[in-house]
Protein backbone atom coordinates (compact mmCIF):
# COMPACT_ATOMS: atom_id res chain seq x y z
CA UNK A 1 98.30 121.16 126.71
CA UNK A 2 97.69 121.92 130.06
CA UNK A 3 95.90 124.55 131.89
CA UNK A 4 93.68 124.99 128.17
CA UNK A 5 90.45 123.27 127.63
CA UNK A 6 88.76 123.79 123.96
CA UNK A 7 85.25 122.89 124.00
CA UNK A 8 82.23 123.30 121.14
CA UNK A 9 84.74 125.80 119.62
CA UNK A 10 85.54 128.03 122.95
CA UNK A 11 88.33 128.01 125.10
CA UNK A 12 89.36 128.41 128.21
CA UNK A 13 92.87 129.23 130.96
CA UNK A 14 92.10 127.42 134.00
CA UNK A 15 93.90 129.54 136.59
CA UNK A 16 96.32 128.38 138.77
CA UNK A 17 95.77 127.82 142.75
CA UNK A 18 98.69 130.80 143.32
CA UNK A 19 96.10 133.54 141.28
CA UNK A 20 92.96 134.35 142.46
CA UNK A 21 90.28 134.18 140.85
CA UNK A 22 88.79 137.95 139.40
CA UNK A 23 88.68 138.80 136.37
CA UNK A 24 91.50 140.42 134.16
CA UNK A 25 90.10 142.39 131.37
CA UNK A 26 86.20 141.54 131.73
CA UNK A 27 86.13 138.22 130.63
CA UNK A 28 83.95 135.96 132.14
CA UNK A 29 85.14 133.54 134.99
CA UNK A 30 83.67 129.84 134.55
CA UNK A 31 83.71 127.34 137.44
CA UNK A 32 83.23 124.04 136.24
CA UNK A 33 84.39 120.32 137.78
CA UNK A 34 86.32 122.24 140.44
CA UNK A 35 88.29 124.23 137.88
CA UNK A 36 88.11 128.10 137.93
CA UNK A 37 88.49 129.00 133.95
CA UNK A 38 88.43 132.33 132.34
CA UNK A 39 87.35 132.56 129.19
CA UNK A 40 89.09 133.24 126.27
CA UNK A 41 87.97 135.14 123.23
CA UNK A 42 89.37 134.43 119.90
CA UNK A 43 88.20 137.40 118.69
CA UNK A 44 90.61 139.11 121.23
CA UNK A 45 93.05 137.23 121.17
CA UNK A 46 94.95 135.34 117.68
CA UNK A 47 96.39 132.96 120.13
CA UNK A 48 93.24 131.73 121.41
CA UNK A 49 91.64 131.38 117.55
CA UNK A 50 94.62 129.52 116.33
CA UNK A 51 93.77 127.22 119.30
CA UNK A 52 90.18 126.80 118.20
CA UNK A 53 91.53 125.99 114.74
CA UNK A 54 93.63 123.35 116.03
CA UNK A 55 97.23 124.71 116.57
CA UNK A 56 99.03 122.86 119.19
CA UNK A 57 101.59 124.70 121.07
CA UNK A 58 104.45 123.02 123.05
CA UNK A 59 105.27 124.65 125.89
CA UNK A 60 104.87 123.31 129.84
CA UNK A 61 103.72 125.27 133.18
CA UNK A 62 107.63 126.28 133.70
CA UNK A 63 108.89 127.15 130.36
CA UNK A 64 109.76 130.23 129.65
CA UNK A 65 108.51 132.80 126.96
CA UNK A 66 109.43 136.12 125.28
CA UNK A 67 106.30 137.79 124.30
CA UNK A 68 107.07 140.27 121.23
CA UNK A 69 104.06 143.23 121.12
CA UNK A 70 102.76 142.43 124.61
CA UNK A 71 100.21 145.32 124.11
CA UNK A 72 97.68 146.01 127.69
CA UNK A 73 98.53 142.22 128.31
CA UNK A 74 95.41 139.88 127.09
CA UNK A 75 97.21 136.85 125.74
CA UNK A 76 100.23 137.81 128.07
CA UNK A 77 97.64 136.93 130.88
CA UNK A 78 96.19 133.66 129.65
CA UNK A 79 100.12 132.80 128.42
CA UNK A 80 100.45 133.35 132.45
CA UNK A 81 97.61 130.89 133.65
CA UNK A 82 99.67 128.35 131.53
CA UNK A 83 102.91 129.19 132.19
CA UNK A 84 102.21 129.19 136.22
CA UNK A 85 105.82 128.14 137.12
CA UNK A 86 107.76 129.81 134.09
CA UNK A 87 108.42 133.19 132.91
CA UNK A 88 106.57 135.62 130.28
CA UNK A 89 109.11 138.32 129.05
CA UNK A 90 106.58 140.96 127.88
CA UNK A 91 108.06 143.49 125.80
CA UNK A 92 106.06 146.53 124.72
CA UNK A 93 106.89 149.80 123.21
CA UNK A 94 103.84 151.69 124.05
CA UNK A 95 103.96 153.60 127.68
CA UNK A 96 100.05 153.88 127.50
CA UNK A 97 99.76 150.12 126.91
CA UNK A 98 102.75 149.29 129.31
CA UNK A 99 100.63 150.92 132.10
CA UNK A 100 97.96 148.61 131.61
CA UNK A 101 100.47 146.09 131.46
CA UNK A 102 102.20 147.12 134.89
CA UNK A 103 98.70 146.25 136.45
CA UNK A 104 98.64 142.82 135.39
CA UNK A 105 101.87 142.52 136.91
CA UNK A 106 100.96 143.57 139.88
CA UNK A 107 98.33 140.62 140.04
CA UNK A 108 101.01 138.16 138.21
CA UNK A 109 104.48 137.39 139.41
CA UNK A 110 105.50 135.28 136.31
CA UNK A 111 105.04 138.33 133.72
CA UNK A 112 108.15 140.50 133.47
CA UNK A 113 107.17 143.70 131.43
CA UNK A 114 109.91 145.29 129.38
CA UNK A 115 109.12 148.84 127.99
CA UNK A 116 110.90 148.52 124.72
CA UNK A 117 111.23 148.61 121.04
CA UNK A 118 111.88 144.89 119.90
CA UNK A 119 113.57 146.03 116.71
CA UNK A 120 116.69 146.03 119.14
CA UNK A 121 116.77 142.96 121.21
CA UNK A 122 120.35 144.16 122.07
CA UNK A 123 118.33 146.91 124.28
CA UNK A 124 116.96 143.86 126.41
CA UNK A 125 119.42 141.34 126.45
CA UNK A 126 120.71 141.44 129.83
CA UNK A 127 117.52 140.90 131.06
CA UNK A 128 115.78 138.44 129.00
CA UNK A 129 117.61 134.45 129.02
CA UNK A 130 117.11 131.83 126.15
CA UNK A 131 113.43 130.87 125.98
CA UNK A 132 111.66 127.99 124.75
CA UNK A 133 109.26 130.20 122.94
CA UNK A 134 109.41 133.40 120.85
CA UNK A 135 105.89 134.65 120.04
CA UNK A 136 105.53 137.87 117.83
CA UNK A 137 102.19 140.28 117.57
CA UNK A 138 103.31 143.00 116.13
CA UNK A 139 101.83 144.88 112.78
CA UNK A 140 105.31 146.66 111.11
CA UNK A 141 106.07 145.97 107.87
CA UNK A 142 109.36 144.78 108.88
CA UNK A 143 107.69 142.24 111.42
CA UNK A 144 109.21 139.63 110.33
CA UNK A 145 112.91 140.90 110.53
CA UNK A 146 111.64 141.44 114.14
CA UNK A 147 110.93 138.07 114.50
CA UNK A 148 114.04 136.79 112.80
CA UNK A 149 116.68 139.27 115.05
CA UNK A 150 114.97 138.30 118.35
CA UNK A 151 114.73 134.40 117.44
CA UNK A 152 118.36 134.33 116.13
CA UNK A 153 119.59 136.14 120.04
CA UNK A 154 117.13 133.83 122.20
CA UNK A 155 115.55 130.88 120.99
CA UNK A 156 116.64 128.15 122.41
CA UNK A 157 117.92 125.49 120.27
CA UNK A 158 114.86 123.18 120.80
CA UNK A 159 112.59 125.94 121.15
CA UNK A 160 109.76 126.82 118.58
CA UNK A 161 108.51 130.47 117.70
CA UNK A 162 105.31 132.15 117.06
CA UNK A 163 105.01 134.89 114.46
CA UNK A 164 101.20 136.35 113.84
CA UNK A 165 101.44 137.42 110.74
CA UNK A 166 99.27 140.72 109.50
CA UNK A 167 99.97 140.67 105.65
CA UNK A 168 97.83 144.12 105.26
CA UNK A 169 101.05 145.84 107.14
CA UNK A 170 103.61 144.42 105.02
CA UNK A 171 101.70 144.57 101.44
CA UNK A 172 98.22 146.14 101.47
CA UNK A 173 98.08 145.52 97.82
CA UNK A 174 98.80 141.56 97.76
CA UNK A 175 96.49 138.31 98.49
CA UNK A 176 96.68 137.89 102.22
CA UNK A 177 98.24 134.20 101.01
CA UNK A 178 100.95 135.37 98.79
CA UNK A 179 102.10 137.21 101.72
CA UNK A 180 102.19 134.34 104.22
CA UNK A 181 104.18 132.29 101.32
CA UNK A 182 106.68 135.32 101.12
CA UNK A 183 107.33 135.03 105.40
CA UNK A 184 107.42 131.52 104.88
CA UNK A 185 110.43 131.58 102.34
CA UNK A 186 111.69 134.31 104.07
CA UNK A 187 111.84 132.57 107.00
CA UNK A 188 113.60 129.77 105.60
CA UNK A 189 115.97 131.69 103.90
CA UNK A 190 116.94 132.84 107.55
CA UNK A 191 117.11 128.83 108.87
CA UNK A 192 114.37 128.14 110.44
CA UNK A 193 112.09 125.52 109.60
CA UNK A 194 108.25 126.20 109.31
CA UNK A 195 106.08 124.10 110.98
CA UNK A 196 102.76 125.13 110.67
CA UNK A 197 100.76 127.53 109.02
CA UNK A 198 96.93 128.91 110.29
CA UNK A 199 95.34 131.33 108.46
CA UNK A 200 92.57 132.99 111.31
CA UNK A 201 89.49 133.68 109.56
CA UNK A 202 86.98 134.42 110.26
CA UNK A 203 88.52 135.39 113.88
CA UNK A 204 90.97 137.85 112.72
CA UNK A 205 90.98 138.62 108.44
CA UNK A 206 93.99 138.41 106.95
CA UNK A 207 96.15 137.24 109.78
CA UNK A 208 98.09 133.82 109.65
CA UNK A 209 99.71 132.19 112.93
CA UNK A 210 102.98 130.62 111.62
CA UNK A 211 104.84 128.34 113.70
CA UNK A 212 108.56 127.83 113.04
CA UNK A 213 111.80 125.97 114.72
CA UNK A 214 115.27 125.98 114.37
CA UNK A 215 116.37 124.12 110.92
């Protein structure tokens, strides 16, 4: 994947000649073999621990990416060291985190911030295209039907999606993996085809990245 280097279990966004170098949110910058890498805490960030556990994501500098529970913009600005030449469609539904947000985008001309709620992709659909990836951080109960509307509107047909899964917000009460079997099923139920499942402990408890494509 390029623009990520894993090593000894910590990785890294090397950023792009068109950024400068400062930091974003107080990680620590890293030059190393003429690369400029920020660091990238998987504690932060499910992304980056799904990484470290050995997900594999398939996307190139100029795809292009609808980013479901953008937040203040962490992962959204590592997605944007990789995705140099694409397109991050950042939705958020939070003003105070979409201010945050709006910085980073001063800083980054590939991240398109959307202040809206992504239970209505219909709200945003003459603004965001078909993307090669739909990735989901969002704790609702309903976050997968979230997942499923947006997918369903603008996933392209070879594109894969992303869902971080927080079982404790849709059943407190159930085993973390009973839940993840549920989305799965679900999931398929709704024609997609699951590709991988992560669960991210010890990084985040009781989260599971699950990686699906069109069936």
């Amino acid at each position: 994947m390029e623009n990520i280097v894993i090593e000894k279990k910590k990785v890294f966004t090397v950023i792009p000649e068109k950024f400068d170098d400062k930091s974003i949110y107080g990680e620590k910058i890293v030059k190393k073999k003429n690369l400029r890498l920020r660091t990238w805490n998987p504690y932060r960030s499910k992304l980056s621990a799904a990484l470290i556990l050995g997900l594999r994501i398939h996307i190139k500098e100029n795809s292009e990416v609808l980013y479901l529970g953008a937040a203040t913009g962490t992962t959204v600005s590592h997605l944007s060291d990789i995705l140099y030449e694409g397109r991050i469609y950042a939705v958020e539904i939070s003003p105070f985190s979409m201010k945050k947000l709006l910085e980073l985008c001063e800083k980054r001309n590939n991240i398109f911030p959307i202040l809206e709620d992504a239970n209505h992709p219909e709200r945003y659909q003459h603004i965001v295209p078909e993307v090669d990836l739909v990735y989901q951080d969002i704790s609702q109960r309903n976050q997968v039907d979230i997942f499923v509307k947006n997918c369903d509107k603008f996933l392209k047909g070879d594109g894969e999606g992303i869902i971080m899964v927080k079982s404790r917000s849709i059943d407190v009460s159930a085993h973390p993996r009973e839940i993840y079997r549920r989305v799965e099923k679900d999931l398929e139920e709704k024609g997609y085809k699951v590709k991988e499942v992560k669960e991210l402990d010890p990084y985040a408890k009781d989260h599971a990245c699950i990686v699906i494509r069109r069936s």
